[in-house]
Structures are given as C-alpha cells and as structure tokens.
C-alpha atoms as a PDB file:
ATOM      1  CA  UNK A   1      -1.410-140.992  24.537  1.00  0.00           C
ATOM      2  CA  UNK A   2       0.442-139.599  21.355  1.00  0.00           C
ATOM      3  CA  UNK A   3       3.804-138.419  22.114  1.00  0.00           C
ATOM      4  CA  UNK A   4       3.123-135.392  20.066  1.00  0.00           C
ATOM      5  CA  UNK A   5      -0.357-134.276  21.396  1.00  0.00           C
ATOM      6  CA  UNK A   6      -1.761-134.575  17.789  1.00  0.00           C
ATOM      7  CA  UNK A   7      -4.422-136.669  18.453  1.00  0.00           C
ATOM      8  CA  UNK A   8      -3.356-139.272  15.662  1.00  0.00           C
ATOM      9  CA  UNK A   9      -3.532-142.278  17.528  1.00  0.00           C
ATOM     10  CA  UNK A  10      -6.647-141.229  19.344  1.00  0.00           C
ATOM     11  CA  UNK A  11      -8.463-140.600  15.996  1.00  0.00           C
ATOM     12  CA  UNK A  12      -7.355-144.142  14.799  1.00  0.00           C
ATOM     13  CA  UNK A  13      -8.381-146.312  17.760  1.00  0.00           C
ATOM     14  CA  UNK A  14     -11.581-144.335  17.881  1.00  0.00           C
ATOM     15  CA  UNK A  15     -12.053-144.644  14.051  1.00  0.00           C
ATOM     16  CA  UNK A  16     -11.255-148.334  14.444  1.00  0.00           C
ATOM     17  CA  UNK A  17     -13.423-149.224  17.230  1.00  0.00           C
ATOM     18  CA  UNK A  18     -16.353-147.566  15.703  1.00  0.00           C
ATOM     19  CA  UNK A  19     -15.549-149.562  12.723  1.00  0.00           C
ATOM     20  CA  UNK A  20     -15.823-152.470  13.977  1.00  0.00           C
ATOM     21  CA  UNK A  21     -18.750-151.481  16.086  1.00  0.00           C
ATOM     22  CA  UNK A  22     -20.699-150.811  13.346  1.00  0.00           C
ATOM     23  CA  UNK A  23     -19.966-153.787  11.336  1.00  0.00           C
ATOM     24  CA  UNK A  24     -21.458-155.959  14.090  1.00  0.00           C
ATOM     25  CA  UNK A  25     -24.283-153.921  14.522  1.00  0.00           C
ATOM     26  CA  UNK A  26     -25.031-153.866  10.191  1.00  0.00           C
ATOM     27  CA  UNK A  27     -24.473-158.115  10.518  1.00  0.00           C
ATOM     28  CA  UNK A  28     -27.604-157.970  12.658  1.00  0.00           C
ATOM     29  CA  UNK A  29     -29.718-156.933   9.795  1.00  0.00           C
ATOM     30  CA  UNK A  30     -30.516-157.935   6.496  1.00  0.00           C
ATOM     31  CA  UNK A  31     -33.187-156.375   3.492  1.00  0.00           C
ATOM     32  CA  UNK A  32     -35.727-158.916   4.524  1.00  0.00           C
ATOM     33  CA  UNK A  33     -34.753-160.075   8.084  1.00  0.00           C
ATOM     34  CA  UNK A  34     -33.249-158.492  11.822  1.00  0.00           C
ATOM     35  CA  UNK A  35     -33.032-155.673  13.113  1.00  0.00           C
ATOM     36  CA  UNK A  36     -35.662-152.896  11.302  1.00  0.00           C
ATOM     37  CA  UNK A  37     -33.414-150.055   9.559  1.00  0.00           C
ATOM     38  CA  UNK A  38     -34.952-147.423  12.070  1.00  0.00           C
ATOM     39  CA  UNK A  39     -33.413-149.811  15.168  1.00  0.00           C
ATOM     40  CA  UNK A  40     -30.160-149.099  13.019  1.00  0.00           C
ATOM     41  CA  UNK A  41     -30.289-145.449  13.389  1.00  0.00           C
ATOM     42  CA  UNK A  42     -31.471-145.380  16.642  1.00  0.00           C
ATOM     43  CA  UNK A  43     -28.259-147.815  17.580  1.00  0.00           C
ATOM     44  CA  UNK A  44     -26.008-145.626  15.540  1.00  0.00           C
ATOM     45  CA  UNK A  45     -27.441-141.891  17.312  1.00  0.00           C
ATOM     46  CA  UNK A  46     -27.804-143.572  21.203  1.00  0.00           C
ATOM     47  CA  UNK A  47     -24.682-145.848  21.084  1.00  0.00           C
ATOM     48  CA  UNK A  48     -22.311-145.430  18.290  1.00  0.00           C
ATOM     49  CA  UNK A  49     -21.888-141.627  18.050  1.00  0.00           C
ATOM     50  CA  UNK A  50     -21.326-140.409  21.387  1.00  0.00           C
ATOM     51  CA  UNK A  51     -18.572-142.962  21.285  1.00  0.00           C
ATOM     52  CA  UNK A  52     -16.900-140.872  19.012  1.00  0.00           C
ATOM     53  CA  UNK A  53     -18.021-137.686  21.053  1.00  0.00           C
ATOM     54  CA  UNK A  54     -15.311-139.024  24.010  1.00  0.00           C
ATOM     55  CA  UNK A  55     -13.367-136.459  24.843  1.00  0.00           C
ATOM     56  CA  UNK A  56     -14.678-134.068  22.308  1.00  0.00           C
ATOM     57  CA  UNK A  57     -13.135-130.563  24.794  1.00  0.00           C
ATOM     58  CA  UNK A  58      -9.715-132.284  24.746  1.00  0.00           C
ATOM     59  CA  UNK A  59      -8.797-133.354  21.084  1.00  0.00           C
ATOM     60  CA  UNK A  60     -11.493-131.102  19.086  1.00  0.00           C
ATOM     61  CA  UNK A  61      -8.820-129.441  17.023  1.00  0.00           C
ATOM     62  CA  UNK A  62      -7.861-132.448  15.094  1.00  0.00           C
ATOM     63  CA  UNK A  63     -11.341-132.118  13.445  1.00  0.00           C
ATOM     64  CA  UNK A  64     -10.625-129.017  11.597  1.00  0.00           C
ATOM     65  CA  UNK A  65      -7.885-130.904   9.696  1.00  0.00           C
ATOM     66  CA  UNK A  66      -9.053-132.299   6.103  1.00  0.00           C
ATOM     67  CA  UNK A  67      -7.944-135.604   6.813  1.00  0.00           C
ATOM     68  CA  UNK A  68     -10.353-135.828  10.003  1.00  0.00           C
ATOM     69  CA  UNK A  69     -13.096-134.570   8.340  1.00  0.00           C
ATOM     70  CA  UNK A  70     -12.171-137.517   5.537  1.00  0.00           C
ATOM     71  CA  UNK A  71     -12.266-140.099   7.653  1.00  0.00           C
ATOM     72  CA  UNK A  72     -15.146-139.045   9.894  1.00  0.00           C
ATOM     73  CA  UNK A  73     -17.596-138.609   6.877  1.00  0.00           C
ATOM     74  CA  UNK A  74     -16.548-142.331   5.578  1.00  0.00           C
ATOM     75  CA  UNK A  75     -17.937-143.582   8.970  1.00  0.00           C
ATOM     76  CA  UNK A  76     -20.812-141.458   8.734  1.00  0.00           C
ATOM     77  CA  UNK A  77     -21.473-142.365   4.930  1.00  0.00           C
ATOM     78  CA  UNK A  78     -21.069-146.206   6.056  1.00  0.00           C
ATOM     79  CA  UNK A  79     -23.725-145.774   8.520  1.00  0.00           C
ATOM     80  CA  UNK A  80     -25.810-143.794   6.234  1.00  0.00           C
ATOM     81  CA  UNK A  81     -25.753-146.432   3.638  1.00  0.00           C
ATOM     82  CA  UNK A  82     -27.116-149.114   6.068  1.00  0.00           C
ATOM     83  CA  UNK A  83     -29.628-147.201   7.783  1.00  0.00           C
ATOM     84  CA  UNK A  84     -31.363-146.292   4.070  1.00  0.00           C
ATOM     85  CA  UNK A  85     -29.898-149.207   2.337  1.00  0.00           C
ATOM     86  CA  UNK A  86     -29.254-147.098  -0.684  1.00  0.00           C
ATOM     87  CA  UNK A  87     -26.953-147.513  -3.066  1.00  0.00           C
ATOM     88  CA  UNK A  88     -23.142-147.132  -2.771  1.00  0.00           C
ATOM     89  CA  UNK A  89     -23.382-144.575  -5.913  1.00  0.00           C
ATOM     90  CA  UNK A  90     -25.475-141.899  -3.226  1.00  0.00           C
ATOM     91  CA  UNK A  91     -23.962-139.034  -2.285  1.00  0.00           C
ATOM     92  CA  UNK A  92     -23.397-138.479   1.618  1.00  0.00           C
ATOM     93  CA  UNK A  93     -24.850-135.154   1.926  1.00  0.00           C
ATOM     94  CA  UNK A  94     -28.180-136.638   0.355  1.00  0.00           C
ATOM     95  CA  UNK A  95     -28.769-139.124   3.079  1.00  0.00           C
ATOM     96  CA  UNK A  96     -27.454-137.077   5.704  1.00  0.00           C
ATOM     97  CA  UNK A  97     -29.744-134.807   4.677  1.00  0.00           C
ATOM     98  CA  UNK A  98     -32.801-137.284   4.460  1.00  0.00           C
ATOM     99  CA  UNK A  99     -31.775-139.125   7.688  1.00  0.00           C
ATOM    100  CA  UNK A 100     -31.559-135.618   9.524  1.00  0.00           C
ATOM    101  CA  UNK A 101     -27.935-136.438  10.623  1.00  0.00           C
ATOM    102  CA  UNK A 102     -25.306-133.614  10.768  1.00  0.00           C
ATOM    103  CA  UNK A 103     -21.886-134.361   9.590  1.00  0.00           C
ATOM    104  CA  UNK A 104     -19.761-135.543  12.500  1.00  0.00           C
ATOM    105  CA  UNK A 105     -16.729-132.657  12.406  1.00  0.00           C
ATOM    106  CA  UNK A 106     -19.387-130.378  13.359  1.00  0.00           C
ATOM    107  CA  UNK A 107     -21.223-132.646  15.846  1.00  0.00           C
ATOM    108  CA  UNK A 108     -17.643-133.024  17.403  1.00  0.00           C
ATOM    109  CA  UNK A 109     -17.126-129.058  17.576  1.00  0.00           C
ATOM    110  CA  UNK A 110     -20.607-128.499  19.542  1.00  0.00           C
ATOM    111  CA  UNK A 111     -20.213-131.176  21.884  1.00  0.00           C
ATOM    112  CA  UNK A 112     -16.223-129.739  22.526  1.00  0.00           C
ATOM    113  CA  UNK A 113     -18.366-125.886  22.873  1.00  0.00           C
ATOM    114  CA  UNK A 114     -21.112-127.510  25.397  1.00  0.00           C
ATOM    115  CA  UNK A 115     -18.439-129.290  27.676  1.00  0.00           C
ATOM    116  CA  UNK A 116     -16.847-125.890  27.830  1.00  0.00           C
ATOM    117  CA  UNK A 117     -20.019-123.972  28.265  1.00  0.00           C
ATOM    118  CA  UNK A 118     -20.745-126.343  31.327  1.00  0.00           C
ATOM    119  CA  UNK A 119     -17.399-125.660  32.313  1.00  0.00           C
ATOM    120  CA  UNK A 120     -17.965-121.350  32.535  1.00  0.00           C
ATOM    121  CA  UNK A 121     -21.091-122.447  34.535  1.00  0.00           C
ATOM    122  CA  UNK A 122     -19.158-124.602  37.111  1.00  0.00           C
ATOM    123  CA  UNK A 123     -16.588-121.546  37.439  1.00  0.00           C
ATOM    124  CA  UNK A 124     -13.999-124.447  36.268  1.00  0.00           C
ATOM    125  CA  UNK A 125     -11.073-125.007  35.689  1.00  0.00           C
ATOM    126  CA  UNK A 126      -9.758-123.679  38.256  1.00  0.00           C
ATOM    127  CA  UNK A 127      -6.019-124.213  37.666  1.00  0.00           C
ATOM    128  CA  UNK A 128      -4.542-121.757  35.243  1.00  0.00           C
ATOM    129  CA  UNK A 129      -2.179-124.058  33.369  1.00  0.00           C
ATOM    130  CA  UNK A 130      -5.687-126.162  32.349  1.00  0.00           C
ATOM    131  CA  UNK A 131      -7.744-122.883  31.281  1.00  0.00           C
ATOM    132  CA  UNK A 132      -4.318-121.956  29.280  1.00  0.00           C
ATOM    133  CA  UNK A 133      -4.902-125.000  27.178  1.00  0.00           C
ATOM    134  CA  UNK A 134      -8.287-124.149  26.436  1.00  0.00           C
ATOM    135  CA  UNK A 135      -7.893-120.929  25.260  1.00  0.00           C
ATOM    136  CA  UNK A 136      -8.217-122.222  21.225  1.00  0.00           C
ATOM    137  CA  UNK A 137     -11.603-122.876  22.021  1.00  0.00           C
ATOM    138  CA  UNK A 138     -12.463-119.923  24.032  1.00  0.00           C
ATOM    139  CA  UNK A 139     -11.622-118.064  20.938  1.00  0.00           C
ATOM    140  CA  UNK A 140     -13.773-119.886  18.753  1.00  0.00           C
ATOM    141  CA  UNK A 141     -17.002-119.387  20.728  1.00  0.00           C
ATOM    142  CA  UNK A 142     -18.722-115.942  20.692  1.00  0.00           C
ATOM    143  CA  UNK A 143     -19.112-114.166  24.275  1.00  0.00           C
ATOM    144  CA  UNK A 144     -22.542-113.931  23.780  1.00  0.00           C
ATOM    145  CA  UNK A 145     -22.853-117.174  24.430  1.00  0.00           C
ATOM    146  CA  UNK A 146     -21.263-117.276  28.028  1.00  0.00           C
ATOM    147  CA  UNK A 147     -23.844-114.617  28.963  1.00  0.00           C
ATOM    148  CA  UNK A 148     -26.284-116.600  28.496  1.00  0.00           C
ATOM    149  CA  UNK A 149     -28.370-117.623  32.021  1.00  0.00           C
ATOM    150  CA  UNK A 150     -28.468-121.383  32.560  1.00  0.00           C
ATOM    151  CA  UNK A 151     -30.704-123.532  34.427  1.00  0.00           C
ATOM    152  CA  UNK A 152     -28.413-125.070  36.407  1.00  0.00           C
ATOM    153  CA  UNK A 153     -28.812-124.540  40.641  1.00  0.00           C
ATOM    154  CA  UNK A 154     -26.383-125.493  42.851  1.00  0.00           C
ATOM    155  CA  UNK A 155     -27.541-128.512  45.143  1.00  0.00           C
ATOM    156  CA  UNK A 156     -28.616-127.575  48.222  1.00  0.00           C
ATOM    157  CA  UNK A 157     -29.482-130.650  50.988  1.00  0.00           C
ATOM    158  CA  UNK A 158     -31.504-129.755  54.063  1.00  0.00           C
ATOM    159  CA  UNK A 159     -32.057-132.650  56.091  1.00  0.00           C
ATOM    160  CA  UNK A 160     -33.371-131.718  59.178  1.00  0.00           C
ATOM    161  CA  UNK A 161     -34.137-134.021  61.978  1.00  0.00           C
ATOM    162  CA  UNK A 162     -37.565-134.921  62.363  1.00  0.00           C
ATOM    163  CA  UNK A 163     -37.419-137.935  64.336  1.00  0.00           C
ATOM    164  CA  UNK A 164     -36.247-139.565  67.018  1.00  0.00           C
ATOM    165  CA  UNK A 165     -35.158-143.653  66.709  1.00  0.00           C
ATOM    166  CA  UNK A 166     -35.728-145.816  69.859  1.00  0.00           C
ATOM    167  CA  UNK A 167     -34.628-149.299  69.865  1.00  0.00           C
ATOM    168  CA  UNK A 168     -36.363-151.225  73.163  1.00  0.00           C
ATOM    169  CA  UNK A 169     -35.370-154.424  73.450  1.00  0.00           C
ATOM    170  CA  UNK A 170     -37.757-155.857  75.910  1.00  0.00           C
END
C-alpha cells in the first residue's frame, strides 16, 4: 500500500502486470498464424480489463489525474493496435471507436459508480468512518440514480422438512 494513499504504486504494478499480460497474449498471434484477432479482443474485454477494474470504488480518483489517463490510453492503444493490426501511425480514438471500446478512465469511473450503487442497495457500509471516505464519489453521482428500483431480492431459504430418514440395519 502507498504510504501516501495516492494510488501511485497501485497504478504501476497494475499498469505493469497488464503489460506484461498483454505481451504474452499478442506473442500468441501472428498476421498469418495463432490466435484469430477477434480471440484477441475477446481475451483483452473477458480477462485483461477487469484486471485493471480491481478495486475500481477504492482508488478511482487517481483516474481523473492527466497522467492516469496517459498511461491508461497507452495500454488501451497497445491493445487496440493488435486487435486491428493497424498501423502504429492510427489514432486511438479511431480504433476505439471501430473496435467499440470505451477509453479506460471512464470504464474505471462506472465500474467505481456500480460498486457503490450495489453498495446503497446492500444498505452498506455500515461503519461511518468507511461511508466518510466515500463521500468524493457520492458527490459525483446524481441522486437520481440511487432512486432507482433494483432487481435485487434478499435470499430467502425455506427448507421445510418433508421427510423422515430411517436407517434399519437388519
């Protein structure tokens, strides 16, 4: 954990580990052989992003910084580039755009907005210091949105006991 709560270290590790992630994934394919490009995508939406997603309610606020946003689209752009196999000379927002991807800093925010909207549902957190750190977000998302209904029903188990067991051992 970062000494200073700035989410530095986190961003690196997870920047690295994606990284790396990636580049073992892109040596499985080739123009002509491996993996198809669409087996790509479908590796970098099911495995690769949600990765990144990790703890999205906790350190969301690094991703309104420049810098994050930076170094999140350079992951994005490498994974753009070997899903199309264009050119290095395409812009981002182009392939993005033709791969129907969103740009990760905003990805990031909805996920951190969903784990919080789950939270209102659950009643949770209970503990005030916990909902005190929370509050950034809270502001950021529109009370409309809380009033929403959910689908979400508490469990209920009824079991009742419609049998009887007999062991004879005769």
């Amino acid at each position: 954990m970062d000494p200073r709560l700035n989410w530095n270290q986190h961003l690196q590790k997870i920047i690295r580990k994606t990284q790396t992630t990636f580049a073992l994934v892109r040596r499985t394919c080739g123009r002509k052989w491996g993996l198809r490009l669409s087996m790509v995508h479908c590796l970098y939406s099911k495995v690769i992003r949600p990765f990144i997603f990790d703890g999205a309610l906790v350190w969301w606020p690094k991703v309104t910084h420049k810098i994050t946003k930076i170094q999140l689209g350079r992951i994005q752009r490498m994974a753009c580039l070997a899903i199309t196999g264009a050119m290095k000379s395409n812009p981002t927002a182009a392939m993005e755009m033709l791969l129907n991807l969103t740009p990760l800093d905003l990805l990031i925010m909805a996920e951190a907005r969903m784990a919080l909207y789950r939270l209102n549902i659950l009643k949770q957190p209970a503990d005030p210091k916990t909902a005190a750190g929370l509050l950034p977000i809270w502001k950021n998302v529109s009370e409309p949105i809380f009033d929403m209904r959910s689908d979400y029903t508490i469990p209920v188990y009824n079991s009742p006991k419609l049998f009887n067991v007999i062991i004879d051992m005769d």
